[in-house]
Protein backbone atom coordinates (compact mmCIF):
# COMPACT_ATOMS: atom_id res chain seq x y z
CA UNK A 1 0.00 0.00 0.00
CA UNK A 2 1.21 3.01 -0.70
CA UNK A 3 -0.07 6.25 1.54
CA UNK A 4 -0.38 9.80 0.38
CA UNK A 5 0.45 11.65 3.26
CA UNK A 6 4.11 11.96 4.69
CA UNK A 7 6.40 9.64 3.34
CA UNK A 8 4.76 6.67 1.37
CA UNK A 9 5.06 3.30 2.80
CA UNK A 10 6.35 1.52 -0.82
CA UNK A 11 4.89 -2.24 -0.12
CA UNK A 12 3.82 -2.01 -3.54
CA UNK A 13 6.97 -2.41 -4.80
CA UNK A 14 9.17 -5.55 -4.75
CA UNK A 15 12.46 -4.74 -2.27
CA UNK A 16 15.05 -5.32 -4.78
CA UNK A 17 14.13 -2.57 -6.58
CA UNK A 18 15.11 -0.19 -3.45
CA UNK A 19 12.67 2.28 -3.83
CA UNK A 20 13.63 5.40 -1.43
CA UNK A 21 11.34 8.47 -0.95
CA UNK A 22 13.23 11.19 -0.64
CA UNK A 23 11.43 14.83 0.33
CA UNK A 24 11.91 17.98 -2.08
CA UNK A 25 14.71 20.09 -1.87
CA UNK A 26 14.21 23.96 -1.96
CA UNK A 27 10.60 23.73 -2.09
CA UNK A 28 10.93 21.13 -4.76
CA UNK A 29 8.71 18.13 -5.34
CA UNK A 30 9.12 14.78 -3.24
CA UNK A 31 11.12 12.07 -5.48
CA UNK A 32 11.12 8.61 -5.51
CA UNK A 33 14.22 6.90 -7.04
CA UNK A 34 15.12 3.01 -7.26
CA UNK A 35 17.37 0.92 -9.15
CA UNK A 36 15.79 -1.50 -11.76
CA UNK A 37 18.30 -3.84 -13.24
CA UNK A 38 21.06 -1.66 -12.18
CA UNK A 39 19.42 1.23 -13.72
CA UNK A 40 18.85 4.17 -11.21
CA UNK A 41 15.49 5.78 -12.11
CA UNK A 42 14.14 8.77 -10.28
CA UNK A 43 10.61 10.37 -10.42
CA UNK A 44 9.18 13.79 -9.08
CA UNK A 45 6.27 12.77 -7.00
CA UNK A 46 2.43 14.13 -7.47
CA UNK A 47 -0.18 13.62 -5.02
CA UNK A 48 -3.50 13.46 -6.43
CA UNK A 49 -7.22 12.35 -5.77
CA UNK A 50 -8.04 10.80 -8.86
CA UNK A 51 -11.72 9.75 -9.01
CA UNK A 52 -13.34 10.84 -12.42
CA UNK A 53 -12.00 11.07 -15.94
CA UNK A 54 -12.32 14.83 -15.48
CA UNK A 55 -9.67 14.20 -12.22
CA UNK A 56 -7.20 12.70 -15.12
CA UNK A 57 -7.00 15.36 -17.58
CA UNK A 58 -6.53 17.98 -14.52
CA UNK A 59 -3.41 15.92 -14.01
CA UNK A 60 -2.39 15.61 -17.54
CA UNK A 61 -2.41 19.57 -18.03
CA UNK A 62 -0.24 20.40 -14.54
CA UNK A 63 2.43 17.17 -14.92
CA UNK A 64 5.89 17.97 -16.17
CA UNK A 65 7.66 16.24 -18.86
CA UNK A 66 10.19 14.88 -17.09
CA UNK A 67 9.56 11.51 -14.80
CA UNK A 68 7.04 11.22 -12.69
CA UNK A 69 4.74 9.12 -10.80
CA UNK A 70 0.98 9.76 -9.51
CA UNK A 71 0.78 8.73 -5.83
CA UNK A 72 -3.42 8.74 -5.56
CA UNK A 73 -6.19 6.88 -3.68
CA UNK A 74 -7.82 3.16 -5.17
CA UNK A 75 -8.13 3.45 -8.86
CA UNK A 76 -11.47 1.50 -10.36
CA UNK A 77 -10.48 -0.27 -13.45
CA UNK A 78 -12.16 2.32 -15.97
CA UNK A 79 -9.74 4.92 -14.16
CA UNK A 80 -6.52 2.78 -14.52
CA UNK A 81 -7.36 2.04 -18.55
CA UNK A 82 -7.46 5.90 -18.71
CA UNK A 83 -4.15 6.01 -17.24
CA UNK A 84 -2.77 3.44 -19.05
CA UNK A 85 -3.82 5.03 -22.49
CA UNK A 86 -2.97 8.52 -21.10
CA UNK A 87 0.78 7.61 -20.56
CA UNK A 88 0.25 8.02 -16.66
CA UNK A 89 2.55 6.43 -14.41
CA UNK A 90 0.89 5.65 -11.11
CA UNK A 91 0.95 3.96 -7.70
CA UNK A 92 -2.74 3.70 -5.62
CA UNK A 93 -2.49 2.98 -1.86
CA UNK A 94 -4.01 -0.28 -2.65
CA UNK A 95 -0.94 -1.68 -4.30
CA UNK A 96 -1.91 -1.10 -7.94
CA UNK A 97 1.36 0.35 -9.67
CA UNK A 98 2.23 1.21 -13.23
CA UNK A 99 5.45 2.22 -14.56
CA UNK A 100 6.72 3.18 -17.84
CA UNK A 101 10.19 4.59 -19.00
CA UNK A 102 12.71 4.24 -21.36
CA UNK A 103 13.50 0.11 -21.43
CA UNK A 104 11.63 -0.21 -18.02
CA UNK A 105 8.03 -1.22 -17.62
CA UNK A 106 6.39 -2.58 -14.18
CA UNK A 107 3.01 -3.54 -13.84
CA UNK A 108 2.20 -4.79 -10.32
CA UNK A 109 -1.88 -5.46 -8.51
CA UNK A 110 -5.01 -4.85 -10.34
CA UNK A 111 -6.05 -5.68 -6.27
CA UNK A 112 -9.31 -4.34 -4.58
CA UNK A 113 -9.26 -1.73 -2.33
CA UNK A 114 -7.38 -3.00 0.40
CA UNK A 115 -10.41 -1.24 2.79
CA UNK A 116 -14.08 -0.80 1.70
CA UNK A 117 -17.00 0.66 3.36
CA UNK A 118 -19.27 -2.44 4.61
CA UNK A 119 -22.35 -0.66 3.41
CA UNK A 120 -20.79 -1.17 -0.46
CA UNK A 121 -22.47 -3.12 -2.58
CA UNK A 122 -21.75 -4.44 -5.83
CA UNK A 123 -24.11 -4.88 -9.13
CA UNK A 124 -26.64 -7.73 -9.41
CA UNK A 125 -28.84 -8.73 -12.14
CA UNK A 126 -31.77 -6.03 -10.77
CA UNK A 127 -29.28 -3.33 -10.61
CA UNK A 128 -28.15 -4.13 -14.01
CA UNK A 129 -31.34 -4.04 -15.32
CA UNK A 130 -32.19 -1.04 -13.71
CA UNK A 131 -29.46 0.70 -14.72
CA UNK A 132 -30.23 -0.23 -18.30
CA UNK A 133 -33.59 1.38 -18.30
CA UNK A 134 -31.91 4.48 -16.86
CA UNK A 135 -29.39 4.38 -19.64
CA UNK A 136 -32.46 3.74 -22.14
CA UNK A 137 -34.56 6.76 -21.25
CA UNK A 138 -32.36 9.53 -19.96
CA UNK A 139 -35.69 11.39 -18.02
CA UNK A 140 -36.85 8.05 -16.64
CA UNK A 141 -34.10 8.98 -13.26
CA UNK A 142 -36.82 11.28 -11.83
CA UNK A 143 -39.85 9.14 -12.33
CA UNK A 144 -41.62 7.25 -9.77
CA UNK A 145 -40.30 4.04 -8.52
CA UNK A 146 -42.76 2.65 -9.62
CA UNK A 147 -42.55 3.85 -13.34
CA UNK A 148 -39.06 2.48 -13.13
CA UNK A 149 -39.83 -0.84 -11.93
CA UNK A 150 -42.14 -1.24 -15.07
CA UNK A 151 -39.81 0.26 -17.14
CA UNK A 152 -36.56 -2.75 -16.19
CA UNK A 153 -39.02 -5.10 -15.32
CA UNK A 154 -38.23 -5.21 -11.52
CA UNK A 155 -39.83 -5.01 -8.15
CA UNK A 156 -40.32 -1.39 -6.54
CA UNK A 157 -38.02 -2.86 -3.72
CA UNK A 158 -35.33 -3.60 -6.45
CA UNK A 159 -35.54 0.15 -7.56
CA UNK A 160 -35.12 1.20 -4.15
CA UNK A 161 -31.75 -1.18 -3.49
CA UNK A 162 -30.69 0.33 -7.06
CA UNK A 163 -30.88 3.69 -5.88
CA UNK A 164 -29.33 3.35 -2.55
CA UNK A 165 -26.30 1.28 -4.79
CA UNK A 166 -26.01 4.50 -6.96
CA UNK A 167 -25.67 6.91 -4.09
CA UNK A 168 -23.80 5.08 -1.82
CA UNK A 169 -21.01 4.52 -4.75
CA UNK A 170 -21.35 8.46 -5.70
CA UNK A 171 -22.68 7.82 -8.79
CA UNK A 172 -25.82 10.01 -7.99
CA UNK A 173 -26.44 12.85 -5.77
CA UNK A 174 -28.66 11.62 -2.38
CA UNK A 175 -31.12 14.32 -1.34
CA UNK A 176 -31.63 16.14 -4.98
CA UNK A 177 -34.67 16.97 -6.28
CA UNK A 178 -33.90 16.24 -9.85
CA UNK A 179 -31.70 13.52 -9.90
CA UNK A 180 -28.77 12.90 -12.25
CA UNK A 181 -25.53 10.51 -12.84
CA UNK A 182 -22.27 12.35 -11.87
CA UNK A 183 -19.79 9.84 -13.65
CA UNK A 184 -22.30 8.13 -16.41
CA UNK A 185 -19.23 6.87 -18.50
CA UNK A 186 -17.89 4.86 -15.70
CA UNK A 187 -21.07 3.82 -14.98
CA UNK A 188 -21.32 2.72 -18.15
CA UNK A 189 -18.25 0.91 -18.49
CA UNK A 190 -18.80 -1.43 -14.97
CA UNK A 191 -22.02 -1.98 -16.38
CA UNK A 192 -20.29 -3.23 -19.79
CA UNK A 193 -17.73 -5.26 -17.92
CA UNK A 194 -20.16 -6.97 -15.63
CA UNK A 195 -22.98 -7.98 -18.36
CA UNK A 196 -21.10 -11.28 -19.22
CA UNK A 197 -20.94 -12.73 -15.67
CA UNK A 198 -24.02 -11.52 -14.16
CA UNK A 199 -26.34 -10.66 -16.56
CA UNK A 200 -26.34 -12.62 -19.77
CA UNK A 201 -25.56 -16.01 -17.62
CA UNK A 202 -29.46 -15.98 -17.04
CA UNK A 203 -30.66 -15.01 -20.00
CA UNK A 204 -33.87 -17.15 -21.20
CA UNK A 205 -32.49 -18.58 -24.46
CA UNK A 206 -34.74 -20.56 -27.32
CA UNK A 207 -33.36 -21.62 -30.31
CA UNK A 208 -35.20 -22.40 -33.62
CA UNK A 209 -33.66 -23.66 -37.24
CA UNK A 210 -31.36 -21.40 -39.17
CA UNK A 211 -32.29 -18.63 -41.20
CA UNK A 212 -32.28 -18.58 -44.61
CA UNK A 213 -32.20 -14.66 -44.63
CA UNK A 214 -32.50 -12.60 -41.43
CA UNK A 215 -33.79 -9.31 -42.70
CA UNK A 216 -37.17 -11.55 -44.15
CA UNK A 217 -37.96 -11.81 -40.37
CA UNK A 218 -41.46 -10.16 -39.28
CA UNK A 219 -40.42 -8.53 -36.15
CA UNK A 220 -42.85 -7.75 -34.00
CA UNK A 221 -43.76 -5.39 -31.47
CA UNK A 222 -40.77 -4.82 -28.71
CA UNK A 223 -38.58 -7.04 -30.96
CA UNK A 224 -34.98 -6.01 -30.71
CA UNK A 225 -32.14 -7.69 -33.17
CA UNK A 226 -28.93 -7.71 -30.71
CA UNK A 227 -25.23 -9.33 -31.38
CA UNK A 228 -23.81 -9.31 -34.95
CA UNK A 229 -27.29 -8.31 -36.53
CA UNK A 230 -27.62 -5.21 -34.41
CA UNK A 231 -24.04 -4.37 -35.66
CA UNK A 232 -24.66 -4.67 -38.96
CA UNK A 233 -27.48 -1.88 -38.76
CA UNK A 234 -25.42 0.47 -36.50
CA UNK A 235 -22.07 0.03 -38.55
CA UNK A 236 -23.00 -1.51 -42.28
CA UNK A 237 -19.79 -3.21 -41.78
CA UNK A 238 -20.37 -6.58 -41.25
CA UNK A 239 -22.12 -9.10 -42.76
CA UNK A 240 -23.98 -11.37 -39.68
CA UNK A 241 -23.09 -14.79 -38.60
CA UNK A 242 -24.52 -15.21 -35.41
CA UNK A 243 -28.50 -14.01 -35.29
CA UNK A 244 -29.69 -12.66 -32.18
CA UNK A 245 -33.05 -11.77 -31.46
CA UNK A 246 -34.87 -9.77 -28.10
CA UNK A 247 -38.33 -11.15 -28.59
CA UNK A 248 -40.95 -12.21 -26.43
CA UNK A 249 -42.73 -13.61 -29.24
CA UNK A 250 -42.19 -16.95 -31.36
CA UNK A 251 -40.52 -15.70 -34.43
CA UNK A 252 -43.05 -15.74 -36.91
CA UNK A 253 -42.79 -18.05 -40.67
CA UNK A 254 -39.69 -17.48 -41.97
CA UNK A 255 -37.59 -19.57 -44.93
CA UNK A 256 -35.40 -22.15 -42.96
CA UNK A 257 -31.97 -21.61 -44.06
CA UNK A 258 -29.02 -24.64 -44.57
CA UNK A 259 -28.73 -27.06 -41.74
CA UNK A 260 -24.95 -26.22 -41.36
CA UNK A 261 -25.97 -22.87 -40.32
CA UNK A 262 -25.75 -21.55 -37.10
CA UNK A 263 -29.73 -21.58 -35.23
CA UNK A 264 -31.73 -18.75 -34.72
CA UNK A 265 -31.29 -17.05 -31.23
CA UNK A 266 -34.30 -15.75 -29.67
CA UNK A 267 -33.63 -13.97 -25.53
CA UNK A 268 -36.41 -13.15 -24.17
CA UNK A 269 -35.98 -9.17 -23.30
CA UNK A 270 -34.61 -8.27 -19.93
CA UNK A 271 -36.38 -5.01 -19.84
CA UNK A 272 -39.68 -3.99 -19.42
CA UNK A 273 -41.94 -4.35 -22.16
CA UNK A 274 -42.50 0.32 -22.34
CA UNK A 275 -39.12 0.74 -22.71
CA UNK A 276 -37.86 2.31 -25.62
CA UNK A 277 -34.08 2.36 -26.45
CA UNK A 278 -32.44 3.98 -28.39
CA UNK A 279 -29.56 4.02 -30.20
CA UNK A 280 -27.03 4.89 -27.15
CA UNK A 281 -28.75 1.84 -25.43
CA UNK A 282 -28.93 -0.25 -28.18
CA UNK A 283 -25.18 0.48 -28.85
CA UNK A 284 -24.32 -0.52 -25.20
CA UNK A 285 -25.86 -3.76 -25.35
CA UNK A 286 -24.49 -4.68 -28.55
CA UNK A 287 -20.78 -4.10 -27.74
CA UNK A 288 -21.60 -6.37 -24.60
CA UNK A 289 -23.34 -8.63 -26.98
CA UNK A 290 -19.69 -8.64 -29.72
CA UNK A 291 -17.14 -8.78 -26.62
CA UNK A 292 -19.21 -11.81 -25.01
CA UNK A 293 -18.44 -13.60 -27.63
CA UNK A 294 -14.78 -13.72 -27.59
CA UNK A 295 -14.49 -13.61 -31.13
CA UNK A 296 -11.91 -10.94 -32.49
CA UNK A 297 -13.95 -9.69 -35.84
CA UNK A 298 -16.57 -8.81 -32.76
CA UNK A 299 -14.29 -6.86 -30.89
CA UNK A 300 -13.29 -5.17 -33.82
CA UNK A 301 -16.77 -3.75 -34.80
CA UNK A 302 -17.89 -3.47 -30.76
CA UNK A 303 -14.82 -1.21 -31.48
CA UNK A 304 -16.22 0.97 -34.53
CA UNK A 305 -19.41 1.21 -32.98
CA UNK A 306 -17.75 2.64 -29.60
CA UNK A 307 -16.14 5.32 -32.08
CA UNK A 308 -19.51 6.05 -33.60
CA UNK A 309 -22.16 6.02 -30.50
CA UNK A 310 -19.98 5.13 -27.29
CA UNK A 311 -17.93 7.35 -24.63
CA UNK A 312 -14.99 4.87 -23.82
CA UNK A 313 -11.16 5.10 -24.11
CA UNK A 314 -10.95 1.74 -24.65
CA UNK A 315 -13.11 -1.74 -24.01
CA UNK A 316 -12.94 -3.92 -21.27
CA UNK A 317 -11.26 -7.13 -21.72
């Protein structure tokens, strides 16, 4: 762990590197210098609350160009990709450290925060679907409970345990009249990372014969296409393999396609059955839809459609 005030206790880093932390001279900044393969390295020292992108670029504008290191509280993942892309060496005081110069490169933790409040409480399907709708309909944060628990397709009670989630992980504002996300890109990105494990492993799948041409499909009402078809109509870039369909319906007569083809994927819709999404939802779930599955022609396009309708640096993993 490394601390932020006085000198930093360096657990973080492994003892044959001795890592000293020296204080400023004349007013200057605190240094930390270590050998690494016999190389002496030394790096001005900035101490720094980092806990929004925003938080980043403040720290990009001020840094010098010579070497140095952010010393700063528990970086999330999201905030650690952003440092990684931004060039940012760092070390959090939960252990996480990244640095970067010349031949040298250290990566060392991707740990949890070493302490977390006991009230903290981490997604679950209900949250994820409530945060879904939220994404979905932008206004739908100040409705009723009760308008938002038709609108995911959850209990009141599970609106309630989604709210008290958002506000106790400062992603909303507790006490405000007219409520509002303070970091929705982060938001957005846990919610990306976390829809393979949690969400989609319950999804209610049927599958019927291949297709003999997708776009001959009746859709009807509430139908969503999602995966590599969904792609194809936000991008025009691919041509679909996969076909995934949101429906609560049985698909209706279509031409059966060539046994070797893959089936016909109907999910029944997580949401409720009012909810209207739009592209910046629909572009969401796709991209969780191409990086679920694993497939790098997938991560490509989740890629292009990022470019074209998403906020992210970069995709999770």
């Amino acid at each position: 762990m490394i601390q932020l005030h006085n000198e930093p206790n360096l657990i973080g880093l492994p003892s044959e590197f001795n890592a000293v932390y020296t204080l400023g001279e004349m007013g200057g900044r605190p240094q930390l210098k270590m050998t690494v393969n016999g190389q002496p390295i030394t790096f001005n020292i900035f101490y720094a609350h980092i806990h929004r992108k925003e938080s980043i670029k403040s720290y990009l504008k001020r840094r010098p160009k010579a070497n140095d290191i952010l010393f700063c509280n528990h970086l999330s993942d999201y905030l650690r990709q952003l440092c990684h892309d931004s060039n940012i060496n760092y070390a959090d005081d939960s252990g996480n450290v990244r640095v970067m110069t010349g031949n040298i490169c250290i990566f060392i933790g991707n740990r949890p925060p070493i302490k977390q409040d006991k009230s903290h409480q981490f997604m679950t399907i209900g949250i994820m679907k409530c945060l879904f709708a939220l994404f979905a309909e932008k206004d739908l944060i100040n409705e009723t409970y009760a308008n938002i628990a038709s609108k995911a397709d959850i209990s009141v009670g599970m609106v309630t345990k989604a709210m008290k989630y958002l506000i106790e992980n400062n992603h909303i504002v507790k006490n405000k009249r007219q409520r509002r996300f303070l970091h929705e890109p982060e938001l957005r990105y846990e919610w990306l990372k976390s829809y393979g494990h949690i969400l989609a492993r319950y999804h209610q799948l049927t599958t019927y014969p291949p297709v003999d041409n997708w776009e001959d499909i009746l859709l009807q009402p509430g139908d969503v296409w999602g995966g590599e078809v969904a792609a194809t109509q936000l991008t025009k870039y691919n041509r679909p393999h996969e076909i995934l369909l949101f429906s609560r319906h049985q698909p209706a007569k279509y031409s059966i396609g060539h046994k070797e083809l893959p089936p016909l994927k109907v999910v029944k819709p997580f949401w409720g059955e009012s909810l209207k999404i739009g592209k910046s939802a629909l572009a969401l779930l796709t991209i969780a839809e191409l990086l679920l599955s694993k497939d790098a022609r997938n991560r490509e396009v989740a890629y292009l459609i990022n470019d074209k309708y998403g906020e992210f640096n970069t995709l999770p993993l």
